[in-house]
C-alpha atoms as a PDB file:
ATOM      1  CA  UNK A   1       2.561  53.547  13.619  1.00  0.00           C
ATOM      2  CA  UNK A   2       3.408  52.609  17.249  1.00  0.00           C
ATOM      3  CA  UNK A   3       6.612  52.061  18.951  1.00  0.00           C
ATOM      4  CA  UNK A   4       6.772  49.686  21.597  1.00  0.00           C
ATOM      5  CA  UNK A   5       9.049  51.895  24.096  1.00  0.00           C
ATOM      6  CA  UNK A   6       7.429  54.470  26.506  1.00  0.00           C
ATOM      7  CA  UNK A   7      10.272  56.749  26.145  1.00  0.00           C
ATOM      8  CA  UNK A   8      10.077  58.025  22.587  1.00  0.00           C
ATOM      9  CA  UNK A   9      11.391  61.514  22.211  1.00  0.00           C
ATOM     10  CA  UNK A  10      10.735  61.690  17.938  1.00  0.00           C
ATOM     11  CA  UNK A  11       8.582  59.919  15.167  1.00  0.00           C
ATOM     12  CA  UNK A  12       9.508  61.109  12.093  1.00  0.00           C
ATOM     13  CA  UNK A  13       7.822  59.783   8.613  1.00  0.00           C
ATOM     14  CA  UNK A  14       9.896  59.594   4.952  1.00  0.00           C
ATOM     15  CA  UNK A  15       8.426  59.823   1.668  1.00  0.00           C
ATOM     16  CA  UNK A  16       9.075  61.028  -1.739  1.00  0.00           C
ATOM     17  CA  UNK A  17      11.119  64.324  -1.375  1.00  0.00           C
ATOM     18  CA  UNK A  18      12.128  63.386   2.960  1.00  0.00           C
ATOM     19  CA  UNK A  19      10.394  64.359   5.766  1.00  0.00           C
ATOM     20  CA  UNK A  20       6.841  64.635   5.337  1.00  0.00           C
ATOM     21  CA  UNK A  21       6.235  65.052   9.272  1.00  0.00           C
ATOM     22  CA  UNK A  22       7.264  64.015  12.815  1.00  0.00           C
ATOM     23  CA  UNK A  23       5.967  63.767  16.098  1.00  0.00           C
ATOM     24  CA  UNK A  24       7.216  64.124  19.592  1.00  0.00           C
ATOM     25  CA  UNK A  25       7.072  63.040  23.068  1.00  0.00           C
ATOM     26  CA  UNK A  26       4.607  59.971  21.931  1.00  0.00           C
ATOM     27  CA  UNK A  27       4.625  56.495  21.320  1.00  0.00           C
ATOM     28  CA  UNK A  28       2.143  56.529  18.659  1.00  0.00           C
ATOM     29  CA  UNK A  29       0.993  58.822  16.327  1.00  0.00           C
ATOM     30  CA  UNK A  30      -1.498  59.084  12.881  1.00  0.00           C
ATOM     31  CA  UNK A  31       0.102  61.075  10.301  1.00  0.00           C
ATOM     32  CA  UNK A  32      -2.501  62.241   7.730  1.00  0.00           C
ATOM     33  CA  UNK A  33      -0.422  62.880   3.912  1.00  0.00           C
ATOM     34  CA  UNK A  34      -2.562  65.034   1.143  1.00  0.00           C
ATOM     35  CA  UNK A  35      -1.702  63.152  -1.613  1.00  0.00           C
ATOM     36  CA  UNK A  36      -1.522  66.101  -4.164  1.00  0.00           C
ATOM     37  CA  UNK A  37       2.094  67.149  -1.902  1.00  0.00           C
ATOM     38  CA  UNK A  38       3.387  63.990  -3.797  1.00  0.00           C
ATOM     39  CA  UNK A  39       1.620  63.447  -6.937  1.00  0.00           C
ATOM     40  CA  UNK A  40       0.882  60.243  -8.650  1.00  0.00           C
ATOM     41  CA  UNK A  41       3.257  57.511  -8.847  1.00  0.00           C
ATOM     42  CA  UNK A  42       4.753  54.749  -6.876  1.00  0.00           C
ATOM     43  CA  UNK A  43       5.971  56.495  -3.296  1.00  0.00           C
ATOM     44  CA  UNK A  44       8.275  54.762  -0.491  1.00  0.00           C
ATOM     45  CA  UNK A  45       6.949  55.699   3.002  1.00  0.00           C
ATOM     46  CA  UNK A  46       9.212  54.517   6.417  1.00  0.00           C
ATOM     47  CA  UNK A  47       9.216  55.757   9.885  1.00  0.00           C
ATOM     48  CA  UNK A  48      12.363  56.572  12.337  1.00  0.00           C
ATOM     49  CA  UNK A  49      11.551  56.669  15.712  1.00  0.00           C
ATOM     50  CA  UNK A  50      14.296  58.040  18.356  1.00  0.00           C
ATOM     51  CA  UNK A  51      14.222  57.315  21.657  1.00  0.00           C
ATOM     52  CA  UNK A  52      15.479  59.238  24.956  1.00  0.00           C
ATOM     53  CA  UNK A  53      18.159  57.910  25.246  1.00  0.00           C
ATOM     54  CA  UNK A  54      19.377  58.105  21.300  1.00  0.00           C
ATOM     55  CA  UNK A  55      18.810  54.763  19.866  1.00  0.00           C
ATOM     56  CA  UNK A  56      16.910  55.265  16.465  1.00  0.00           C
ATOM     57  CA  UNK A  57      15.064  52.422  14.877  1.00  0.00           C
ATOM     58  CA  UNK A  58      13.612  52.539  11.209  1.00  0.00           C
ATOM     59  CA  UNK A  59      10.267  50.485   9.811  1.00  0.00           C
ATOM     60  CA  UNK A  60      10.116  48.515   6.601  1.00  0.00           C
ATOM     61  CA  UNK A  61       9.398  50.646   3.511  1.00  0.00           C
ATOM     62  CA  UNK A  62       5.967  50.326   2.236  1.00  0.00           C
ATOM     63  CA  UNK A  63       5.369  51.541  -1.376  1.00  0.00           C
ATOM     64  CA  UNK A  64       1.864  53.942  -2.092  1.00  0.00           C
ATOM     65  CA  UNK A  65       0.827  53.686  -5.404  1.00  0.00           C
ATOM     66  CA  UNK A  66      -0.933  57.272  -5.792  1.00  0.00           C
ATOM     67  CA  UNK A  67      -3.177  57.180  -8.855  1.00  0.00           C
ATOM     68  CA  UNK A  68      -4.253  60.571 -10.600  1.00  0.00           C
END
């Protein structure tokens, strides 16, 4: 994921159970998940990102089907 201002203070990415990790001070970041932390079965994964100054802004949901 990438945000698009330079003055992100948090990245923070949702799945199955809440946070599953965050990021700070960066506008971009690769989040790597180990699948068996989840299980199989159809997950929802989103990003917030919070800037500076306070404004938070959430991505779409994308649905993970994990597969034993």
């Amino acid at each position: 994921m990438a945000a698009i201002p330079n003055d992100v203070s948090l990245i923070t990415l949702f799945s199955t159970g809440g946070v599953l990790s965050t990021a700070s001070n960066t506008s971009s970041a690769v989040f790597q998940v180990n699948g068996t932390n989840l299980w199989a079965g159809l997950h929802p994964f989103y990003a917030t990102v919070v800037t500076a100054d306070g404004l938070q802004y959430r991505t779409q949901t994308q649905w993970i089907q994990l597969v034993p």
